[in-house]
Protein backbone atom coordinates (compact mmCIF):
# COMPACT_ATOMS: atom_id res chain seq x y z
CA UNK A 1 0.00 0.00 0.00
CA UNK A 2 1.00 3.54 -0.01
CA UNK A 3 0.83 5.88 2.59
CA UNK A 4 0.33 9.83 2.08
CA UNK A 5 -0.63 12.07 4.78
CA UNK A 6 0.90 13.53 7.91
CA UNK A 7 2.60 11.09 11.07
CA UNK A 8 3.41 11.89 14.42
CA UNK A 9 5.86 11.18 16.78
CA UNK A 10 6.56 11.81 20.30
CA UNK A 11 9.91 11.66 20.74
CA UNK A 12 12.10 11.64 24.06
CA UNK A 13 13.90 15.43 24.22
CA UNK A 14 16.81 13.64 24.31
CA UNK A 15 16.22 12.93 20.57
CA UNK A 16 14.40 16.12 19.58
CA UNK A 17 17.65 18.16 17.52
CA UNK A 18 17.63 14.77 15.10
CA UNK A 19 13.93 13.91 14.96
CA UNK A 20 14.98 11.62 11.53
CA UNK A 21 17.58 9.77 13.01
CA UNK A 22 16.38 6.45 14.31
CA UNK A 23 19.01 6.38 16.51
CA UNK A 24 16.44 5.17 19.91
CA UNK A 25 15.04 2.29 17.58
CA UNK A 26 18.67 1.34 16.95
CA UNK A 27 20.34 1.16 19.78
CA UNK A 28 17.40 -0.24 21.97
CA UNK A 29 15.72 -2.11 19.64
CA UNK A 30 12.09 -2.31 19.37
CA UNK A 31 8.40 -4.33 18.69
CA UNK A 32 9.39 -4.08 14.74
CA UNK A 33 13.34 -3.54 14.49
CA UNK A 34 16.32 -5.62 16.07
CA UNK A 35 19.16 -3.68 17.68
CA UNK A 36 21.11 -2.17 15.23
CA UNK A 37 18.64 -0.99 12.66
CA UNK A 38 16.98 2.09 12.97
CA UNK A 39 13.73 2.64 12.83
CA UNK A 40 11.09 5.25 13.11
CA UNK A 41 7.59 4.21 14.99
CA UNK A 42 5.12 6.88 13.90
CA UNK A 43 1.44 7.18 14.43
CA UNK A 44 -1.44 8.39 12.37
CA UNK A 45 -2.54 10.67 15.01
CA UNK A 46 -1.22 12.57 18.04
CA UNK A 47 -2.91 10.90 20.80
CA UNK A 48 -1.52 7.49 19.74
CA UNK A 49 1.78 8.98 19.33
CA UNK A 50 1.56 10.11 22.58
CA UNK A 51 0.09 6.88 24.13
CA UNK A 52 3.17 4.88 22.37
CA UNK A 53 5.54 7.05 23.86
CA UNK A 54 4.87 6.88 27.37
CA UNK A 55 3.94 3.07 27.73
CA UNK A 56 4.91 2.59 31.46
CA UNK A 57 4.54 4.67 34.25
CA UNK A 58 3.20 8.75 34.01
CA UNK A 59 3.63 10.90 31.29
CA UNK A 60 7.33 11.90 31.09
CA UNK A 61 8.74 14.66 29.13
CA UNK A 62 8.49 14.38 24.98
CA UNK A 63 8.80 16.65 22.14
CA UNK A 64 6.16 16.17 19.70
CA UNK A 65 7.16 16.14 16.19
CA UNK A 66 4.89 15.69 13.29
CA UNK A 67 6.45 14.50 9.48
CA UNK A 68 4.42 14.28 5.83
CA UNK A 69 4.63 11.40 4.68
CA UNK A 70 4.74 9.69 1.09
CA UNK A 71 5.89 6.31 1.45
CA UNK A 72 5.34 3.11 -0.81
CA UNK A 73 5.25 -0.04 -0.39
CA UNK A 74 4.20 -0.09 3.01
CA UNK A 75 2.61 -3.31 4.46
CA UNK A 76 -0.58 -3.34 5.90
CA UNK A 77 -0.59 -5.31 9.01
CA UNK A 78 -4.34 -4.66 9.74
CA UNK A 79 -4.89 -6.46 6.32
CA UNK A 80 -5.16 -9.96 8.21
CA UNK A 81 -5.33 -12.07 5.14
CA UNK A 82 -2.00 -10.18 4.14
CA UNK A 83 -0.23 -10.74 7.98
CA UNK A 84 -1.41 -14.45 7.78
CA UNK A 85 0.49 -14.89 4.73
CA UNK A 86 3.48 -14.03 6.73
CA UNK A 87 2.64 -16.53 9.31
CA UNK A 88 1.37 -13.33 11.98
CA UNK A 89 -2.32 -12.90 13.77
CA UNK A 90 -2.91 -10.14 16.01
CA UNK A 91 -1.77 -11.87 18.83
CA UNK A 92 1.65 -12.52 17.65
CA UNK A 93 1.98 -8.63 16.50
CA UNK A 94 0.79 -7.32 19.99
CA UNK A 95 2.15 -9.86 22.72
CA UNK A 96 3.56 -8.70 25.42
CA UNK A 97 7.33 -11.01 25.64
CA UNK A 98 8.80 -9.43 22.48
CA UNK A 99 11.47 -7.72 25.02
CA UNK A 100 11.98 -11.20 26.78
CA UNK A 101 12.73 -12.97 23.41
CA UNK A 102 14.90 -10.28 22.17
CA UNK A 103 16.93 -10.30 25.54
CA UNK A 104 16.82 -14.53 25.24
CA UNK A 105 17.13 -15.12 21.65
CA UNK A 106 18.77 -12.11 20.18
CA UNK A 107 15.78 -11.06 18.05
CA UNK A 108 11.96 -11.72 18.87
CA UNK A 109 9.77 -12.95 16.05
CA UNK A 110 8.45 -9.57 15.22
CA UNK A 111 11.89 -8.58 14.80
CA UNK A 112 11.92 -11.55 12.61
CA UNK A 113 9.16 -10.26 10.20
CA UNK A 114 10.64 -6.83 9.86
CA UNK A 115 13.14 -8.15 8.22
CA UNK A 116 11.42 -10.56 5.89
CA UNK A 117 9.30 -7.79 5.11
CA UNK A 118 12.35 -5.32 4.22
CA UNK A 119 13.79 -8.24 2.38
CA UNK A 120 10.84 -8.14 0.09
CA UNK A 121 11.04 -4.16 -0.27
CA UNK A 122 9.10 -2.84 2.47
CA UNK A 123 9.52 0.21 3.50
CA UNK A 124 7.56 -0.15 6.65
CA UNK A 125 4.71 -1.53 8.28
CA UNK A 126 1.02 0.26 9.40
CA UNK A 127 0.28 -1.56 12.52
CA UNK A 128 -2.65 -1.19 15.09
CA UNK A 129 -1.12 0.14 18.04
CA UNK A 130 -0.26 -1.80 21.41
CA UNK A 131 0.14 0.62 23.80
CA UNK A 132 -2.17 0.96 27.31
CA UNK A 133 -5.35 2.50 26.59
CA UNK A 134 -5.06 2.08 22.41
CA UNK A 135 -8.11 0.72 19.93
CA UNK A 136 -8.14 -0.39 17.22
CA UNK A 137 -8.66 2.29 15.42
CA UNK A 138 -5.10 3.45 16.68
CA UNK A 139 -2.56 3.18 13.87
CA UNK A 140 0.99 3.60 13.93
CA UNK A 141 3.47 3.30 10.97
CA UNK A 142 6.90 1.56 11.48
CA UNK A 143 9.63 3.28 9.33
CA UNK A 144 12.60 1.48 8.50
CA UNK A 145 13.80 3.56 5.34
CA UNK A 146 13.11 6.96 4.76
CA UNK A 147 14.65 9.83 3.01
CA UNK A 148 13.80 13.19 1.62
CA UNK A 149 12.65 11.69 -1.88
CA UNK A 150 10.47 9.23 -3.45
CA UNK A 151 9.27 5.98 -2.74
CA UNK A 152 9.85 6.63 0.97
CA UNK A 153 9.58 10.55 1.14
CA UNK A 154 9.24 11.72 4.99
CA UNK A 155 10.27 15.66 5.95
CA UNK A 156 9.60 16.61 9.22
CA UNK A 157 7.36 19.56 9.72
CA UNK A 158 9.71 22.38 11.06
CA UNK A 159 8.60 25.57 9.10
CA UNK A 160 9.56 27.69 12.00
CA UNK A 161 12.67 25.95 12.35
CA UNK A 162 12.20 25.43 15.92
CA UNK A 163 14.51 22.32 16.32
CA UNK A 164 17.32 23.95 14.49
C-alpha cells in the first residue's frame, strides 16, 4: 500500500535536535526492528503517538514532532489475510514477551518479520497500536527507510525551524 498524509511522533527530548535519526530504535531495539537498525515508529494521530511514547509509568517529558509522509510499499498489518500470509495474527503482532525474546534469543519474532518484510522491499509496516489505553482504530506506521525523496519521502514539519 502507499501511505500519504501527515505522522506523528513523540519523541524523548533527548532525541528532539535529530527527529529523523532512528538512533532510539537502533540502539534499543524495538516491537518491529532488532538492535542495530533504525527505525522510526510513527502514528497516524497525536494521541496514539503520545500513548506509544509513554507506555509505562506517568507521562514523562516528549517533544512532539509531526512529518508528511509519502511512502510506498508499506505493508498493511491490519490487512489480516496479508499478515497471515506471513505466518502473523494479532496476537503474535501485539504480545507482550517481544522484550523477553529479544533479551533470550537475540531477536523476537516480530523482529523476525521486519526483516522478511524489508527483504521483500518494504519500507515499513502500518500496525494497530499496542500501547495501554489504544483501539483499534489506533494506527501507527513503522519506518525502517526513509529519506527526503520518493518511494519513501518523509520531511519533518519544522517551518519555524524550531529544532534547528
Amino acid at each position: 500500500m502507499r501511505f500519504e498524509g501527515l505522522l506523528y511522533r513523540a519523541l524523548n527530548p533527548v532525541w528532539a535536535r535529530d527527529p529523523l535519526s532512528g538512533e532510539g530504535a537502533r540502539r534499543h531495539g524495538g516491537r518491529f526492528n532488532p538492535k542495530g537498525m533504525p527505525a522510526l515508529y510513527t502514528s497516524l494521530s497525536i494521541m496514539t503517538a503520545i500513548r506509544e511514547a509513554n507506555q509505562i509509568g506517568t507521562l514523562q517529558p516528549t517533544t512532539l514532532v509531526a512529518y508528511r509522509g509519502d511512502l510506498e510499499p508499506v505493508f498493511d498489518a491490519t490487512n489480516l489475510d496479508a499478515a497471515r500470509e506471513y505466518g502473523f495474527g494479532p496476537a503474535d503482532l501485539g504480545g507482550d514477551g517481544w522484550r523477553v525474546r529479544m533479551r533470550d534469543d537475540g531477536k523476537a519474532p516480530t523482529q523476525l518479520l521486519a526483516e522478511r518484510l524489508i527483504a521483500a522491499g518494504y519500507v515499513g509496516l502500518r500496525v494497530r497500536s499496542f500501547a495501554r489505553g489504544a483501539g483499534d482504530a489506533d494506527l501507527n506506521l513503522v519506518l525502517w527507510r526513509w529519506s527526503d525523496a520518493a518511494p519513501a519521502r518523509l520531511v519533518l514539519v519544522d517551518d519555524e525551524r524550531r529544532l534547528g
